[in-house]
Structure formats: C-alpha cells, structure tokens
N, C-alpha and C. Protein backbone atom coordinates (compact mmCIF):
# COMPACT_ATOMS: atom_id res chain seq x y z
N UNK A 1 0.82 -1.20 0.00
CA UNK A 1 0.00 0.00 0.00
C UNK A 1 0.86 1.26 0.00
N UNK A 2 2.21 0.97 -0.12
CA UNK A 2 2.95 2.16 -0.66
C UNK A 2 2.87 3.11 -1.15
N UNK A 3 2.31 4.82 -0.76
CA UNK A 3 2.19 5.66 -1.70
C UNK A 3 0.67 6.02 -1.60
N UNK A 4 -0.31 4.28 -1.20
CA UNK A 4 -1.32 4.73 -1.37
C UNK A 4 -2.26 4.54 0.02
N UNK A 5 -1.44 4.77 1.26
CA UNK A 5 -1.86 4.23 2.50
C UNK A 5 -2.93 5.53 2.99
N UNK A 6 -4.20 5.29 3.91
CA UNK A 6 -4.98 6.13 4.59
C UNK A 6 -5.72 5.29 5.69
N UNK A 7 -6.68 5.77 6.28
CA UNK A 7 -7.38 5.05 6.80
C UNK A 7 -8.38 3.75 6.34
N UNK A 8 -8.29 4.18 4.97
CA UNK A 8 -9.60 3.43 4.36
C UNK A 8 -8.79 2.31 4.15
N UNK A 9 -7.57 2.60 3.40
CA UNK A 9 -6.59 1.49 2.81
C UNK A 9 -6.17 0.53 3.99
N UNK A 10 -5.87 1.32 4.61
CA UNK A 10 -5.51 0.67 6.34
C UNK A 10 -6.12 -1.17 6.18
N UNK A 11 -7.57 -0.58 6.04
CA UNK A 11 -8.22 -2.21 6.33
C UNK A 11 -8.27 -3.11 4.96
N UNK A 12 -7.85 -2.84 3.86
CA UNK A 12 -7.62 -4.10 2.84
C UNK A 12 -7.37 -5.10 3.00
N UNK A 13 -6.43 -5.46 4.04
CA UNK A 13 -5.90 -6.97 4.43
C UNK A 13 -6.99 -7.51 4.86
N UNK A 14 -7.88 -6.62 5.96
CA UNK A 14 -8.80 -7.72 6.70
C UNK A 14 -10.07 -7.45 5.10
N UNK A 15 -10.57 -7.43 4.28
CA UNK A 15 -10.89 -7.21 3.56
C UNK A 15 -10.42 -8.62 2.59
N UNK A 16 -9.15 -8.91 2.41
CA UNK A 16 -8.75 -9.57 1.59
C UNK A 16 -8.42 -10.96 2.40
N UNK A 17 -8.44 -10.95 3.64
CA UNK A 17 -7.93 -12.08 4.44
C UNK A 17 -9.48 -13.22 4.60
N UNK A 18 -10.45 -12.21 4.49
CA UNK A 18 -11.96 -13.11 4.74
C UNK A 18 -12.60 -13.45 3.52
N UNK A 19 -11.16 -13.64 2.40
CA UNK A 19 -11.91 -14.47 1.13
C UNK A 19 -12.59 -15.73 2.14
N UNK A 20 -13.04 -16.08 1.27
CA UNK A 20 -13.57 -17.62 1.43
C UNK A 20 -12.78 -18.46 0.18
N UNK A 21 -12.61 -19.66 0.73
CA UNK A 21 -11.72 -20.73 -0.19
C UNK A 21 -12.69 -21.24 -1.33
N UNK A 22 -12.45 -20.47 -2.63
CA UNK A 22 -13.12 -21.15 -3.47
C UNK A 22 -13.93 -19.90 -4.27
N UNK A 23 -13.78 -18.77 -3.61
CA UNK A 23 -14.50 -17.64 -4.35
C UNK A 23 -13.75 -16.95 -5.51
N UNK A 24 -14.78 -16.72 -6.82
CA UNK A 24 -14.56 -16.52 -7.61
C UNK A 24 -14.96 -14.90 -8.44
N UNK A 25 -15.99 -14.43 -7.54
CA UNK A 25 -16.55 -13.17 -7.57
C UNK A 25 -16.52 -12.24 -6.68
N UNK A 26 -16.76 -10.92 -7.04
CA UNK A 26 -16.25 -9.84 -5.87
C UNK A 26 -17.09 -8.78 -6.30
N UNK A 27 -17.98 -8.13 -5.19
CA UNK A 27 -18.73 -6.86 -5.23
C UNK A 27 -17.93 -5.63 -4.64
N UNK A 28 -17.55 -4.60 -5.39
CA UNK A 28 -16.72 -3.99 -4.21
C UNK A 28 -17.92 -2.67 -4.25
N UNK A 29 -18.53 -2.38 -3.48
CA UNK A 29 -19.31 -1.41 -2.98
C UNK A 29 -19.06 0.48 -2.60
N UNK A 30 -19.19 1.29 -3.58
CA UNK A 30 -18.07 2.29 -3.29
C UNK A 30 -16.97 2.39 -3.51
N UNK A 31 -16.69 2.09 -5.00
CA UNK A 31 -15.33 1.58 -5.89
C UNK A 31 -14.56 2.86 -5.29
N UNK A 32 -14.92 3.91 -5.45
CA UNK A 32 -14.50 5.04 -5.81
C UNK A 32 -13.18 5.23 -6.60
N UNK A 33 -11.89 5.36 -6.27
CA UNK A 33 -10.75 5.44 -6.82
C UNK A 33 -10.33 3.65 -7.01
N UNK A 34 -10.85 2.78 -6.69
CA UNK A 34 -10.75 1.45 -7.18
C UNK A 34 -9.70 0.85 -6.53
N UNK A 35 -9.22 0.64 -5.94
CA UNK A 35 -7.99 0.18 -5.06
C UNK A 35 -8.50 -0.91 -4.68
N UNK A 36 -9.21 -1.15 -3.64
CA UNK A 36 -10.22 -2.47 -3.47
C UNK A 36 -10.37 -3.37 -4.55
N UNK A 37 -10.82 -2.60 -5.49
CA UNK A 37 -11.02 -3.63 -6.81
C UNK A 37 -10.09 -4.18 -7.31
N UNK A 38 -8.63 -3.36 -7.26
CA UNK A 38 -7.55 -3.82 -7.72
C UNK A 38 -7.04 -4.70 -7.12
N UNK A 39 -7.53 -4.51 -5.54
CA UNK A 39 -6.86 -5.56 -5.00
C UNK A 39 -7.64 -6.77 -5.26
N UNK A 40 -8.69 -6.63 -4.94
CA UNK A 40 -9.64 -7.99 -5.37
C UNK A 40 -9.22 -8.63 -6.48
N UNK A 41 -9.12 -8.14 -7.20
CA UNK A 41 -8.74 -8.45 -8.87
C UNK A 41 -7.26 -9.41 -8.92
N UNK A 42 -6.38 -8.63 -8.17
CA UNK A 42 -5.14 -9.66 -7.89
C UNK A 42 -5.23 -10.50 -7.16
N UNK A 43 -6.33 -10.59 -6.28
CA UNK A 43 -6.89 -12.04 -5.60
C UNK A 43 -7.00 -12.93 -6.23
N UNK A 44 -7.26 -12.40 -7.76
CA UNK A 44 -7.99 -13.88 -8.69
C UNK A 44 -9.57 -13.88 -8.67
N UNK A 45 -9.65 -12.57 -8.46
CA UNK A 45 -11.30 -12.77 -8.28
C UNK A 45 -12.04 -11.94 -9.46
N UNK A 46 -12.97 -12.47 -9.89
CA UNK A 46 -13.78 -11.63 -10.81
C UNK A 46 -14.58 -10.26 -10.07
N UNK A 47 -14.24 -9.23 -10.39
CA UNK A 47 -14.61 -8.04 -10.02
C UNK A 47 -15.88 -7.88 -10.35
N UNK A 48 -16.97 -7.07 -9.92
CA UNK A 48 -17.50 -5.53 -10.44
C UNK A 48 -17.49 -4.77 -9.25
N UNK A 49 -17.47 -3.67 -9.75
CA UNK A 49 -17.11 -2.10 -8.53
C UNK A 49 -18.41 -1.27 -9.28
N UNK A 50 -19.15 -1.11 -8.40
CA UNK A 50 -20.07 -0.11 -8.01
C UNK A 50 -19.73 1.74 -7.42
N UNK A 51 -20.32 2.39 -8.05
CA UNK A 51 -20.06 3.58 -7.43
C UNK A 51 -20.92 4.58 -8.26
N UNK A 52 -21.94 5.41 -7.24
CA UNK A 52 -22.56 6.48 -7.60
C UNK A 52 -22.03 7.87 -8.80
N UNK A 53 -20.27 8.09 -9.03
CA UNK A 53 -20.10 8.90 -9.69
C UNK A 53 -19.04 8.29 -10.47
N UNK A 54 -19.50 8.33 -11.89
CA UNK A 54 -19.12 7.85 -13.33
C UNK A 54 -17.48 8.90 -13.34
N UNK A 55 -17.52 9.80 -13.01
CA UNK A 55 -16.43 10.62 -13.61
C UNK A 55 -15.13 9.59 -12.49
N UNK A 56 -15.33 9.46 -11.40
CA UNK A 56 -14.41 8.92 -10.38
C UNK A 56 -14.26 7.51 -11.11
N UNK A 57 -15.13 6.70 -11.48
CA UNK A 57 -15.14 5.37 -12.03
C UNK A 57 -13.93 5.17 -13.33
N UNK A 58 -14.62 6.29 -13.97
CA UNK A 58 -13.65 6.54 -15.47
C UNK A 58 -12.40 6.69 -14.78
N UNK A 59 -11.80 7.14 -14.29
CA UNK A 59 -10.60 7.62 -13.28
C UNK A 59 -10.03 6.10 -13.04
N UNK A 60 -10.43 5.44 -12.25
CA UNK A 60 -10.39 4.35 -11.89
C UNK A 60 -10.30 3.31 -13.16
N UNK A 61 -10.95 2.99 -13.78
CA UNK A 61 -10.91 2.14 -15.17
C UNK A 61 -9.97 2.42 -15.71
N UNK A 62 -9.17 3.66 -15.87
CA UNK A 62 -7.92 4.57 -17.05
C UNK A 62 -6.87 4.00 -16.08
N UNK A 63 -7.01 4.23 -14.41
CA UNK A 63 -5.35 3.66 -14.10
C UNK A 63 -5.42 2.65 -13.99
N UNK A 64 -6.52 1.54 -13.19
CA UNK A 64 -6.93 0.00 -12.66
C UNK A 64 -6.79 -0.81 -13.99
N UNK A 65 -7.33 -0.43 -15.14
CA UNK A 65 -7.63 -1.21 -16.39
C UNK A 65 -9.47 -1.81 -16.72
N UNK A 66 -9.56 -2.53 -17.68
CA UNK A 66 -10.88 -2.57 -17.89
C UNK A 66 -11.34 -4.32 -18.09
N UNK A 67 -9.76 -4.73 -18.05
CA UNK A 67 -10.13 -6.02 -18.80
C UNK A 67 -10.45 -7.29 -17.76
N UNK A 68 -10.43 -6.88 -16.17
CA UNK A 68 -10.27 -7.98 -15.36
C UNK A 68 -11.59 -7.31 -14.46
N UNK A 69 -11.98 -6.32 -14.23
CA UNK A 69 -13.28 -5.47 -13.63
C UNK A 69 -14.18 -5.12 -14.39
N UNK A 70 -15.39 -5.04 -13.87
CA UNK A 70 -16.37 -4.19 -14.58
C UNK A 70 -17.02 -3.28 -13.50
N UNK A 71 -16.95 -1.74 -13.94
CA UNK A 71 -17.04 -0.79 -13.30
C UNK A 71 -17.99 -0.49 -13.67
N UNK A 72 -19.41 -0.01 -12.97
CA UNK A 72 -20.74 -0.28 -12.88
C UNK A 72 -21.11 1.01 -12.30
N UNK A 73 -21.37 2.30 -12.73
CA UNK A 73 -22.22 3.39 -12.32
C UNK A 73 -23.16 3.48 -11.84
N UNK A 74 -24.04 2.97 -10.40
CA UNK A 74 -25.49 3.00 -10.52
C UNK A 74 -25.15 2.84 -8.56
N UNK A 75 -26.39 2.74 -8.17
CA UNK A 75 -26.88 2.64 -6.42
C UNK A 75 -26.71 1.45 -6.24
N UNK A 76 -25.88 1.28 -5.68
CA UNK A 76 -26.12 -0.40 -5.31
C UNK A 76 -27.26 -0.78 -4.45
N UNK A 77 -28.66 -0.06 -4.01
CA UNK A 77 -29.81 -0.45 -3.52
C UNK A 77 -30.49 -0.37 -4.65
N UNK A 78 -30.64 -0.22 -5.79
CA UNK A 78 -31.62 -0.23 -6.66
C UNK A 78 -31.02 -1.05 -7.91
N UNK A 79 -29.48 -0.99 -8.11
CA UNK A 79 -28.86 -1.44 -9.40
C UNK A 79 -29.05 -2.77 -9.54
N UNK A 80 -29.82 -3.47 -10.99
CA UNK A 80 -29.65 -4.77 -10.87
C UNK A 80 -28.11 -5.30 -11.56
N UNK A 81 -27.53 -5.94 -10.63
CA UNK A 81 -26.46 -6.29 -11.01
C UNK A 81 -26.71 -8.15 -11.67
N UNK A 82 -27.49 -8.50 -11.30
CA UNK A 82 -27.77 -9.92 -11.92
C UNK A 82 -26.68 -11.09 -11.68
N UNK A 83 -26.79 -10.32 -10.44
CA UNK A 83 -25.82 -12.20 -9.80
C UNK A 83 -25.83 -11.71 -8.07
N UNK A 84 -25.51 -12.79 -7.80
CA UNK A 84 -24.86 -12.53 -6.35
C UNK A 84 -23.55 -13.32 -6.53
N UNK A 85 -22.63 -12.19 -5.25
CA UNK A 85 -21.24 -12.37 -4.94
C UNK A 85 -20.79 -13.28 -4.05
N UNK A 86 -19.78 -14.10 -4.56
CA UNK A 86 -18.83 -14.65 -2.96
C UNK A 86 -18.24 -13.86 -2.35
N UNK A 87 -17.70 -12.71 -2.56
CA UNK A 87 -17.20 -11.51 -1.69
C UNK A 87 -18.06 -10.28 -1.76
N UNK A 88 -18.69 -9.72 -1.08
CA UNK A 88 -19.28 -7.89 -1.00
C UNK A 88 -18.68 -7.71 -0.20
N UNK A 89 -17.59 -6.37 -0.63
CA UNK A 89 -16.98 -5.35 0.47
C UNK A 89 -17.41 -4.13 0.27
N UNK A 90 -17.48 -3.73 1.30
CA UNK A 90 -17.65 -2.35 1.20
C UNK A 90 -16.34 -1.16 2.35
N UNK A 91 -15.97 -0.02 1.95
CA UNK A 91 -14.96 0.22 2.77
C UNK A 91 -15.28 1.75 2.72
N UNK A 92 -16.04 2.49 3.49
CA UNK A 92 -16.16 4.02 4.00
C UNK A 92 -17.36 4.69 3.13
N UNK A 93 -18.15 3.76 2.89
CA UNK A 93 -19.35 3.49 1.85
C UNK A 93 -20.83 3.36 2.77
N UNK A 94 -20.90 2.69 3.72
CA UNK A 94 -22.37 2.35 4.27
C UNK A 94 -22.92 3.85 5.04
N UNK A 95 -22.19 4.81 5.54
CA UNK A 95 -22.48 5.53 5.81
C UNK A 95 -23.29 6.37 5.51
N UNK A 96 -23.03 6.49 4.04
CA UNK A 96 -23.64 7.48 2.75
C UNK A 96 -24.84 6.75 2.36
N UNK A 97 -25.29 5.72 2.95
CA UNK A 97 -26.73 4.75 2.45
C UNK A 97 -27.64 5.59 3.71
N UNK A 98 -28.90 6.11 3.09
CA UNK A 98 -30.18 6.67 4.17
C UNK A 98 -30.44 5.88 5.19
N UNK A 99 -30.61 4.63 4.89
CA UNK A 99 -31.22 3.65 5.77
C UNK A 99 -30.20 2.55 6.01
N UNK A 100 -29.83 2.51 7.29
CA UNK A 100 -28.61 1.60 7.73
C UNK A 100 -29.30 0.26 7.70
N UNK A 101 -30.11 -0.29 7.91
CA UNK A 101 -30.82 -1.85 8.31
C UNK A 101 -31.07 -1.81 6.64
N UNK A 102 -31.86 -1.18 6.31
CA UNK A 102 -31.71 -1.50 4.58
C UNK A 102 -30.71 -1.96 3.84
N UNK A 103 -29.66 -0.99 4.35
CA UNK A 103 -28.44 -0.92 3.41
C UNK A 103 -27.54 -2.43 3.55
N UNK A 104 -27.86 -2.48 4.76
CA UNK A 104 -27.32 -4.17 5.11
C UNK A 104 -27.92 -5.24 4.48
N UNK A 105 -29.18 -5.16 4.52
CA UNK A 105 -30.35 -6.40 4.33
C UNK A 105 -29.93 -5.90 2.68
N UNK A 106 -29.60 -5.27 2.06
CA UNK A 106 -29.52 -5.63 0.24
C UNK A 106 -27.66 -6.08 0.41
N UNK A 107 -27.17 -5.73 0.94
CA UNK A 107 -25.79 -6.60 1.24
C UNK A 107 -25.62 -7.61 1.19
N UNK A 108 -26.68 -7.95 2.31
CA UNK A 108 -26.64 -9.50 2.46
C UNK A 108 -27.18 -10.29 1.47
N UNK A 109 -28.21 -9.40 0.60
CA UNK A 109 -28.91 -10.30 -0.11
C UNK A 109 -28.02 -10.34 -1.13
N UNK A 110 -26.87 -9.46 -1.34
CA UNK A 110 -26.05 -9.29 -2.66
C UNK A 110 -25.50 -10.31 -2.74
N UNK A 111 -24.97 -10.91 -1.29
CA UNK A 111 -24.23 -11.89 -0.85
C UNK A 111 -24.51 -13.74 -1.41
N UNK A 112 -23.53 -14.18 -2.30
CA UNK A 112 -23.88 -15.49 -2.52
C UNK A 112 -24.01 -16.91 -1.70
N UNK A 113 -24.87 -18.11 -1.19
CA UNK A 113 -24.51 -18.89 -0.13
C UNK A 113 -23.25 -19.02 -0.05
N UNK A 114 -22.89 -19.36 0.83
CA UNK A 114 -21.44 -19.47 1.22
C UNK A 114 -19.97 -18.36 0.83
N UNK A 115 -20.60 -17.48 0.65
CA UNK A 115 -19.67 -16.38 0.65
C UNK A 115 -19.54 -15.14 1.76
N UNK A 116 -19.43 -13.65 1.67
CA UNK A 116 -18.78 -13.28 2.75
C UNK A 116 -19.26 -11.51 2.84
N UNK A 117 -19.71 -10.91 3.52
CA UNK A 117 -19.90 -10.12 3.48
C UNK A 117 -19.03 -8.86 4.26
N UNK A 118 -18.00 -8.28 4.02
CA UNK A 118 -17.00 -7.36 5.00
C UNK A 118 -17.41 -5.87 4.24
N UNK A 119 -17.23 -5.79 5.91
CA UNK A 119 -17.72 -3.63 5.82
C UNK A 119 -16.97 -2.99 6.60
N UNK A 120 -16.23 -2.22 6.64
CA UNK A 120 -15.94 -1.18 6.81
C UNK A 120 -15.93 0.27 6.99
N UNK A 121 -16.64 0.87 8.30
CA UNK A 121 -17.36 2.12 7.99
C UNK A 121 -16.83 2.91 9.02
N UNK A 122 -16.83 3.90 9.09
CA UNK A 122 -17.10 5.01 10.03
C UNK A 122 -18.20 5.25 10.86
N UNK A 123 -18.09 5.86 11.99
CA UNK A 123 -19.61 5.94 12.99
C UNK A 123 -18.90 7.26 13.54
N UNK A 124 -20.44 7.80 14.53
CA UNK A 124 -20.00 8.90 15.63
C UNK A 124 -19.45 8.38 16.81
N UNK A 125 -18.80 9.04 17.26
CA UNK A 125 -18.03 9.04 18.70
C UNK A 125 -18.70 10.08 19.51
N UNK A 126 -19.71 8.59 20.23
CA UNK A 126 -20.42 9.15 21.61
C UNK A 126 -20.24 8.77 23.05
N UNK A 127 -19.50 7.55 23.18
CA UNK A 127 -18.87 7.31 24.80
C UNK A 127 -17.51 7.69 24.84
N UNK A 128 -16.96 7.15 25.87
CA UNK A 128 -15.61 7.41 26.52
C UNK A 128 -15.16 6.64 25.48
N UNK A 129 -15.17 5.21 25.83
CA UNK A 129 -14.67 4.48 25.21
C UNK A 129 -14.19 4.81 23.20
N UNK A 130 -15.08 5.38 22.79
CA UNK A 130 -15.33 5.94 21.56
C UNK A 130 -13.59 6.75 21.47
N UNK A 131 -13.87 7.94 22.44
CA UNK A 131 -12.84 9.19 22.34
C UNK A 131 -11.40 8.38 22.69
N UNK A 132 -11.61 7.15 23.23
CA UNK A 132 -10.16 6.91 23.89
C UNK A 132 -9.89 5.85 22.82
N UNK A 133 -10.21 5.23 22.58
CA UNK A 133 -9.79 4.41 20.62
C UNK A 133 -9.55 5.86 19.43
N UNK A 134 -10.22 6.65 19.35
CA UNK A 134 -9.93 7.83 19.07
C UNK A 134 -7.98 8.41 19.51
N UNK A 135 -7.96 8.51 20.37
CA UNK A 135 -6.58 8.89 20.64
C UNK A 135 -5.28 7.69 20.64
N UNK A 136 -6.05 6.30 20.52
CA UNK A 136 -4.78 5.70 19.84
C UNK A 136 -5.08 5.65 18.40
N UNK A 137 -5.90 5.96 18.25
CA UNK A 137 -6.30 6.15 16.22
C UNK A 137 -4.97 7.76 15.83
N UNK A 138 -4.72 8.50 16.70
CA UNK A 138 -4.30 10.04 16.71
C UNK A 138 -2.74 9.22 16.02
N UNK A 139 -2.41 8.14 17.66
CA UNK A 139 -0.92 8.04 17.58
C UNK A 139 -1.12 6.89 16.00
N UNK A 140 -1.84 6.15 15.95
CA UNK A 140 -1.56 5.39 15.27
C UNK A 140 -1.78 6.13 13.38
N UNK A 141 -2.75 7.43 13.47
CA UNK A 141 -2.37 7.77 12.14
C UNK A 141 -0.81 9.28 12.35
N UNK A 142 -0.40 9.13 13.35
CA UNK A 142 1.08 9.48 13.16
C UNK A 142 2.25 8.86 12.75
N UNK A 143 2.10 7.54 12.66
CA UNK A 143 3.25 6.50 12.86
C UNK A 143 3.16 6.00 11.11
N UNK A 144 1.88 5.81 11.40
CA UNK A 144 1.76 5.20 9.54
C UNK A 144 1.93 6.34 8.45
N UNK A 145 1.39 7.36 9.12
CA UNK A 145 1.86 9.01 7.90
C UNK A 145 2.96 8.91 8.03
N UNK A 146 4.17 8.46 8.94
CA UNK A 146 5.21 9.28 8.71
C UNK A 146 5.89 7.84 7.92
N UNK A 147 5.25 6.75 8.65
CA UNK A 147 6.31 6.02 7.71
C UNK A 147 5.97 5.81 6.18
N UNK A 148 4.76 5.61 5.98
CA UNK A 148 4.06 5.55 4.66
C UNK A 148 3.63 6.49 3.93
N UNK A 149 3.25 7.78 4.80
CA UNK A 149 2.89 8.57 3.56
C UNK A 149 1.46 8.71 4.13
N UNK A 150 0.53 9.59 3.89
CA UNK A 150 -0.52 9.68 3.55
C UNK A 150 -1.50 10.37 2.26
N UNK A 151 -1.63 8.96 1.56
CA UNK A 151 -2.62 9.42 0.20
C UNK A 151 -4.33 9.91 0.80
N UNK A 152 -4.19 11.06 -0.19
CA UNK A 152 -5.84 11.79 -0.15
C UNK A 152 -6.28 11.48 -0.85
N UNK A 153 -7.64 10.38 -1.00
CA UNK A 153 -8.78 10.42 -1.76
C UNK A 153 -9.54 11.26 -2.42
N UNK A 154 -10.15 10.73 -3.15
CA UNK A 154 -11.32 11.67 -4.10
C UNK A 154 -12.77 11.42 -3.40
N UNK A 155 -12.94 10.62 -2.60
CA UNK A 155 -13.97 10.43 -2.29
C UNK A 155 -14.80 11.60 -1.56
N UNK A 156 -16.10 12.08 -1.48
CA UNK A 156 -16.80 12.65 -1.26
C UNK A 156 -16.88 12.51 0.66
N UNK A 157 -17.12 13.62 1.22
CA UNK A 157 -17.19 13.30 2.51
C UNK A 157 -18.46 12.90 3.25
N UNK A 158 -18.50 12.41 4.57
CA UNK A 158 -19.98 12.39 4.84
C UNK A 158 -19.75 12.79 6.60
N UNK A 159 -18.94 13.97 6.93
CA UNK A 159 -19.02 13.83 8.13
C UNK A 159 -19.93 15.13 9.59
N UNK A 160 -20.75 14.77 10.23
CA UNK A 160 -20.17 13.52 11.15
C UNK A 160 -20.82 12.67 10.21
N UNK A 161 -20.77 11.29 10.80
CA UNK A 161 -21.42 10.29 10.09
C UNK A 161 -23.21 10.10 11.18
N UNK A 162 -23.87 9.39 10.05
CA UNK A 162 -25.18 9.81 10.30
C UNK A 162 -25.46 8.89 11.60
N UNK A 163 -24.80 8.09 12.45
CA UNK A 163 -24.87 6.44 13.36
C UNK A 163 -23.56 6.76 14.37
N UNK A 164 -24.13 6.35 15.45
CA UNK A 164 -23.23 6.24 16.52
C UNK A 164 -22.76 4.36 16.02
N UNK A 165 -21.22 4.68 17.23
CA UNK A 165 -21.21 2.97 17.03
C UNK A 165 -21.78 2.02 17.79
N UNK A 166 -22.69 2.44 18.77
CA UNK A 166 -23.66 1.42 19.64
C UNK A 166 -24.91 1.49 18.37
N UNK A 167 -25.27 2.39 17.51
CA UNK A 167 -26.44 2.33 16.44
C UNK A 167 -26.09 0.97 15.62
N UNK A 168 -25.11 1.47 14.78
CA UNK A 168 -24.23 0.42 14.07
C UNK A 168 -24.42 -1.13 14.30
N UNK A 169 -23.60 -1.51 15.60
CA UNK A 169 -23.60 -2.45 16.45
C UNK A 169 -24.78 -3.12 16.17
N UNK A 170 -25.34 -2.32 17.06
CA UNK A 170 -26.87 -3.09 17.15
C UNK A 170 -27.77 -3.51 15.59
N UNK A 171 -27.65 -2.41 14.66
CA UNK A 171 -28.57 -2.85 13.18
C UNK A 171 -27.48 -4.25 13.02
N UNK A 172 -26.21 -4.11 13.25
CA UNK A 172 -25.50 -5.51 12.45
C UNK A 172 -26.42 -6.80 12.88
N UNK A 173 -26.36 -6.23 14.65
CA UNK A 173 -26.63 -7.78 15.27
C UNK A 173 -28.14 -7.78 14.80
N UNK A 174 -29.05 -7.12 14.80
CA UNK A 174 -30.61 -6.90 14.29
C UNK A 174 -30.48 -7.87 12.60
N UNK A 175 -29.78 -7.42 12.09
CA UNK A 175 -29.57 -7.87 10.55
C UNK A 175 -29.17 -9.16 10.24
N UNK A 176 -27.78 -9.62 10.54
CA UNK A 176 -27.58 -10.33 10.29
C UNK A 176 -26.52 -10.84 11.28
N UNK A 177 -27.25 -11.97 11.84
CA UNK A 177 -27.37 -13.04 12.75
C UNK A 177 -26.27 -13.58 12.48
N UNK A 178 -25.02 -13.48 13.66
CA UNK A 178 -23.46 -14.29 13.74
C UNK A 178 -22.63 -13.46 12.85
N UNK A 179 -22.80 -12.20 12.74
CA UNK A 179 -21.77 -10.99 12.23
C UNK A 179 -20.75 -10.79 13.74
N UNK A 180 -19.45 -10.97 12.93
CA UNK A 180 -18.19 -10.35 13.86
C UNK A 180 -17.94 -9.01 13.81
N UNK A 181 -18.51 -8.07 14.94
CA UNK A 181 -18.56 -6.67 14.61
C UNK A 181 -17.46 -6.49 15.43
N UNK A 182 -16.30 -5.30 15.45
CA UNK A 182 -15.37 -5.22 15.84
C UNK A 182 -15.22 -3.66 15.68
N UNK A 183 -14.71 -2.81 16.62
CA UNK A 183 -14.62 -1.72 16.60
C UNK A 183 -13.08 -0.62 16.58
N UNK A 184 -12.40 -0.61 15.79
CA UNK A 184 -11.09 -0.14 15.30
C UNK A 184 -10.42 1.29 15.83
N UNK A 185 -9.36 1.41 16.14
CA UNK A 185 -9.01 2.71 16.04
C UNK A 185 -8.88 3.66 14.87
N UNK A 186 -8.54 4.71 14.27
CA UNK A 186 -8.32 5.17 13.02
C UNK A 186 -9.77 5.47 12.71
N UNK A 187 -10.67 5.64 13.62
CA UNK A 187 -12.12 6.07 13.74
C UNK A 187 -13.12 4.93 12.92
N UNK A 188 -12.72 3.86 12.82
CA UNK A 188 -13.53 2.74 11.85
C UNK A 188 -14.02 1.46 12.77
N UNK A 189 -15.23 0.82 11.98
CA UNK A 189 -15.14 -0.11 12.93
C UNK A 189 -15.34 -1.30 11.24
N UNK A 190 -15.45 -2.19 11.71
CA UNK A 190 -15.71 -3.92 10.74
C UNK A 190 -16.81 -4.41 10.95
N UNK A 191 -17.17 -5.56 10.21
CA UNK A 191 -18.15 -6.84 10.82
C UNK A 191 -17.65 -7.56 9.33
N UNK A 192 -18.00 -8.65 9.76
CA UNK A 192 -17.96 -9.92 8.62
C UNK A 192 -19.06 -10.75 9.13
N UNK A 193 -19.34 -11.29 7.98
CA UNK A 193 -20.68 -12.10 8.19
C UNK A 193 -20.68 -12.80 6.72
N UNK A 194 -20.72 -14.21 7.10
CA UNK A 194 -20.67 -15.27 6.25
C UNK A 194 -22.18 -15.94 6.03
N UNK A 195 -22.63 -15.71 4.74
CA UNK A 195 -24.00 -16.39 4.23
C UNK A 195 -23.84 -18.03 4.18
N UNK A 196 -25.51 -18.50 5.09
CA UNK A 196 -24.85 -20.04 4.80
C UNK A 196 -25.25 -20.71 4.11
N UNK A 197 -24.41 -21.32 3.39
CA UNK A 197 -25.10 -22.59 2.28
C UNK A 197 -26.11 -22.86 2.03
C-alpha cells in the first residue's frame, strides 16, 4: 500500500484475508478510486465495482484497467447487477446509504450462499470508550503518515457520520445473525458475516 496508505486502505488486508476458499466473484461497494477492486482483482477474483459517480469510475478504469473489472455506475440499492457475490466489500461506503438496516439487508442479499460479506465504515463518537480508541487512532495515524505517507482520496465526505457505534452495532446484530462486529481505532469499525449454504 505504498504511496497509497490512509485510513480506508488501512483495512484491505482484513478485507482480503476473509476471502472464502473457493470464491470466484467480488462486489466492491463504493469503488471510488478502485484500489479495493484492484486488489480484489489480484486475488484472482472476478470483479465488479459499483459507485454512484461515473467521472471517479472513469478515473479508476484509465489507471486500474478494464479487462479484469467491470465498473458499474449506478446505487447499489436499486442497481440490478444480476448475480450474487462470494465476496461484498464495502470500505467508508455504508455511511452514505439513508437507511442503515436496509443498506445491510440488500448486502446480504447481494451476498452469494457461502460467501462473505466485509464492511468497513465510520460511525459517531459518543462514549468514553469511543474518544479513547480515538486517541490511539491520533498516535496510530502518526506513525503510519510518517512512515508511509498519507494518500488523499477523491472520495466525497460524509461527516459527522449519520450512526453512533452502539447504532451500528446493534442494526449488524438486528440484521444479520453471527456478524463479527469489531470496533477499530483510526475512527472505523468492521463486521464480517458469512451467508450459509
């Protein structure tokens, strides 16, 4: 991630570590500058990347390439994409969806049996606990800027974000039943959740 490290990039590994053995497809949710996709793509996985603005996509297609992704302009709550995935990721994307329990429940449904659903989002910081992961998020985006660099996105902002992380939390566990929700420094939190057979 040389060159191209931030917070968002931060979590690719866990992103790329919860393939499932045997997956062949990949939703990446909020392509935006496509990095995700690229990485997916060097997974060996058949891509498409989703994302609300065509001009950022084109961007993405000109440096990523065209011949191993298909970069898909449309809502991923309304777009028919005409399959479901062994991988949907999404990474600083669910936020910007109106309806959080919605936005999950078409996730999941994007989601193919036995494949994998990983998210990555941002929330508000409303307890203690919140502000004090917060201040090792401070030291920890000092250490990685200085050694790596910090790349700025094109992505559009959404802050604060519209969900605390006890909101969050709770729609995961409401949604979908045996999600590993996990709450990060660098102001992010996770969940994974595996569709079953």
């Amino acid at each position: 991630m040389t060159g191209h490290w931030n917070h968002d990039t931060h979590f690719h590994p866990r992103v790329l570590a919860a393939i499932p053995e045997g997956a062949r497809t990949a939703l990446d949710v909020g392509a935006d500058n496509g990095l995700l996709a690229r990485d997916l793509a060097d997974a060996g996985l058949d891509v498409t990347a989703i994302d609300l603005d065509g001009t950022v996509l084109d961007a993405a297609r000109a440096e990523h390439g065209s011949t191993d992704v298909e970069w898909v302009v449309g809502d991923v709550m309304t777009a028919d994409l005409g399959q479901r995935f062994d991988v949907v990721a999404s990474i600083a994307t669910v936020h910007h969806l109106p309806d959080l329990p919605a936005a999950l429940a078409r996730l999941a449904d994007l989601t193919a049996p036995g494949g994998v659903l990983v998210v990555v989002g941002l929330a508000e910081s409303t307890r203690v606990r919140d502000h004090l992961l917060g201040l090792v998020g401070v030291v920890q985006h000092r250490w990685y800027s200085w050694r790596r660099g910090f790349w700025e996105h094109s992505a559009p902002r959404c802050w604060p974000p519209p969900h605390s992380y006890p909101e969050v939390e709770q729609a995961v566990r409401a949604v979908l039943m045996g999600a590993e929700y996990r709450q990060h420094p660098l102001w992010r939190y996770s969940f994974t959740w595996r569709r079953p057979r």
